[in-house]
Protein backbone atom coordinates (compact mmCIF):
# COMPACT_ATOMS: atom_id res chain seq x y z
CA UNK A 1 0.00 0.00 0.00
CA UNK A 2 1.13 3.41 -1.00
CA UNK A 3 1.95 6.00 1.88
CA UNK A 4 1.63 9.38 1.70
CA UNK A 5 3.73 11.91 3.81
CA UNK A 6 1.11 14.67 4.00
CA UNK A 7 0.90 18.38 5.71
CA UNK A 8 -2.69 19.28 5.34
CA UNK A 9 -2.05 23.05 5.66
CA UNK A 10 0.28 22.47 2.17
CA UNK A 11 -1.58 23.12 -0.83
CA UNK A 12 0.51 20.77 -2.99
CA UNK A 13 -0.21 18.62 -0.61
CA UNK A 14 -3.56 18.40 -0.46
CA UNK A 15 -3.70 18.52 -4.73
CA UNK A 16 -1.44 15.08 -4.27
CA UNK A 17 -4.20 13.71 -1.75
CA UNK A 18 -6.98 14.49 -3.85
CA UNK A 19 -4.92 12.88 -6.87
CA UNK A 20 -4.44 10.08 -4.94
CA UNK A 21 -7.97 9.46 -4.00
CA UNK A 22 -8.78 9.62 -8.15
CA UNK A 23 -6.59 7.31 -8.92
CA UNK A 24 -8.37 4.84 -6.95
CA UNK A 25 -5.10 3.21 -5.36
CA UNK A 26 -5.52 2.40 -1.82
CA UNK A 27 -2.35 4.38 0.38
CA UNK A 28 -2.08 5.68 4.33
CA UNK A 29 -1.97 8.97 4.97
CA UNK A 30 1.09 9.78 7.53
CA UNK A 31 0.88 13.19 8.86
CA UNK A 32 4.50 13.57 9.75
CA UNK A 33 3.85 16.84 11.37
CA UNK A 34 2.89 15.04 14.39
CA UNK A 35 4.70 11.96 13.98
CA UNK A 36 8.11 12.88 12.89
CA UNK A 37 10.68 10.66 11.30
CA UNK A 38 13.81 9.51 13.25
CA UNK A 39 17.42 10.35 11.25
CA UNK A 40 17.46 6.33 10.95
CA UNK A 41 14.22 6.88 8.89
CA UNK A 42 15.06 9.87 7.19
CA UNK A 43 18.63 7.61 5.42
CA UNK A 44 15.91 4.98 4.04
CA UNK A 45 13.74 7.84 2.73
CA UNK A 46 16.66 9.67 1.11
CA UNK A 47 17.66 6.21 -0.57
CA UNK A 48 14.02 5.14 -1.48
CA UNK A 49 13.82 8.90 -2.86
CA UNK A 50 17.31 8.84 -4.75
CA UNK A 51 18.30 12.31 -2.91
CA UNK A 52 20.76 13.84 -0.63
CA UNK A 53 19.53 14.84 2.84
CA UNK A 54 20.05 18.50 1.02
CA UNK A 55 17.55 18.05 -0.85
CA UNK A 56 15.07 16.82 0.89
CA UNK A 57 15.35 20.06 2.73
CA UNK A 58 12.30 22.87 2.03
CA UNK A 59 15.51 25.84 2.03
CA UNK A 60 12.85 28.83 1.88
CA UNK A 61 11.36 27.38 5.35
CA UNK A 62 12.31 30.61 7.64
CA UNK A 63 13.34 27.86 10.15
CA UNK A 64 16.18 26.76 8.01
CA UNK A 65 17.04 30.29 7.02
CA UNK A 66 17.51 31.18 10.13
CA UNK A 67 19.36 28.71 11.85
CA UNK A 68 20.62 26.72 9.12
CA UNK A 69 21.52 27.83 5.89
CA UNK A 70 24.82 29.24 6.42
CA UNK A 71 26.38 26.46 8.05
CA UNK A 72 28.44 23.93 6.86
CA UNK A 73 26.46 20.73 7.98
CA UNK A 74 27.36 16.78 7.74
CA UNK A 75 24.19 15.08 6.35
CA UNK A 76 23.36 13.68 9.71
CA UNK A 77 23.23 17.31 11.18
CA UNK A 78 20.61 17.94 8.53
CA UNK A 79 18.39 14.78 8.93
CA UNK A 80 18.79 15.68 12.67
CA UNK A 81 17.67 19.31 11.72
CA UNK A 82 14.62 17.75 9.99
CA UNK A 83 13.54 15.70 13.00
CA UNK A 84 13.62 18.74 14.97
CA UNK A 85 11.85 20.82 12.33
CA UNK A 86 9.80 18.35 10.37
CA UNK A 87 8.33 21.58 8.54
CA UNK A 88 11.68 21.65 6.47
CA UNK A 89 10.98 18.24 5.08
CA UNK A 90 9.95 18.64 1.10
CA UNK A 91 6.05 17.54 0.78
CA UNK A 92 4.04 15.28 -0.40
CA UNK A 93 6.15 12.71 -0.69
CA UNK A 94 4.80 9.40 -1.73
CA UNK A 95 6.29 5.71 -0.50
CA UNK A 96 5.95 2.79 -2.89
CA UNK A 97 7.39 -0.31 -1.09
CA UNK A 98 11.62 0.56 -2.14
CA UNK A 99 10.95 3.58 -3.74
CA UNK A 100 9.57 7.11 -3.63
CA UNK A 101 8.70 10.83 -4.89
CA UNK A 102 8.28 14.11 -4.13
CA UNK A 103 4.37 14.73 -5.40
CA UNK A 104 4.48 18.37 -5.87
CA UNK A 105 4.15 17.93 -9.84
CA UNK A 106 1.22 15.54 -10.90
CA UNK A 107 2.67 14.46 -14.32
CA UNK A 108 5.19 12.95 -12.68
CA UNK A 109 2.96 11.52 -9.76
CA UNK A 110 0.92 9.90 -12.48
CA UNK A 111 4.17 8.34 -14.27
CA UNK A 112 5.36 7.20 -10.48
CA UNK A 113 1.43 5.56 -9.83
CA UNK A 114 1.31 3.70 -13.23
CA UNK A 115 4.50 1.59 -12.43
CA UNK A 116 3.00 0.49 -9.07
């Protein structure tokens, strides 16, 4: 079953749910707001994603500008900056058993969907 990493305040977001529940395909809806990932989690999702820690980072968050983007960080220090501030994770991202994408563009959804 597909999961979805969803912040319902995102509109992206909430155009990936809605695409989702078109589609028909049964997924879980994991609001990692208030259940945030542990850095341990955060290495699988970079590897099912295919991205550095970097980019999985939301780097117009004022969070990160703030207290963030002008250090030099290790890529645990970053996944360990995302656990504190889930808000800087990139949304929706979508979990397919090994593999994953950022939903924000729907094309690209739908390409991701018709290989599951």
């Amino acid at each position: 079953m597909l999961q979805v990493l969803h912040n319902p305040r995102c509109g992206k977001s909430r155009n990936c749910l809605a695409f989702l529940q078109e589609s028909g395909k049964e997924f879980e809806v994991i609001h990692y707001l208030s259940t945030p990932f542990s850095v341990a989690e955060l290495k699988i999702l970079c590897k099912k994603l295919d991205l550095s820690p970097l980019a999985l980072v939301r780097q117009k968050e004022a969070i990160w500008i703030a207290n963030y983007q002008t250090k030099s960080l290790t890529e645990d220090e970053i996944l360990t900056a995302i656990v504190a501030h889930p808000i800087l994770m990139e949304r929706p991202i979508i979990i397919d058993g090994h593999r994953a994408i950022i939903g924000r563009e729907l094309d690209k959804l739908a390409l991701f969907l018709s290989h599951s």
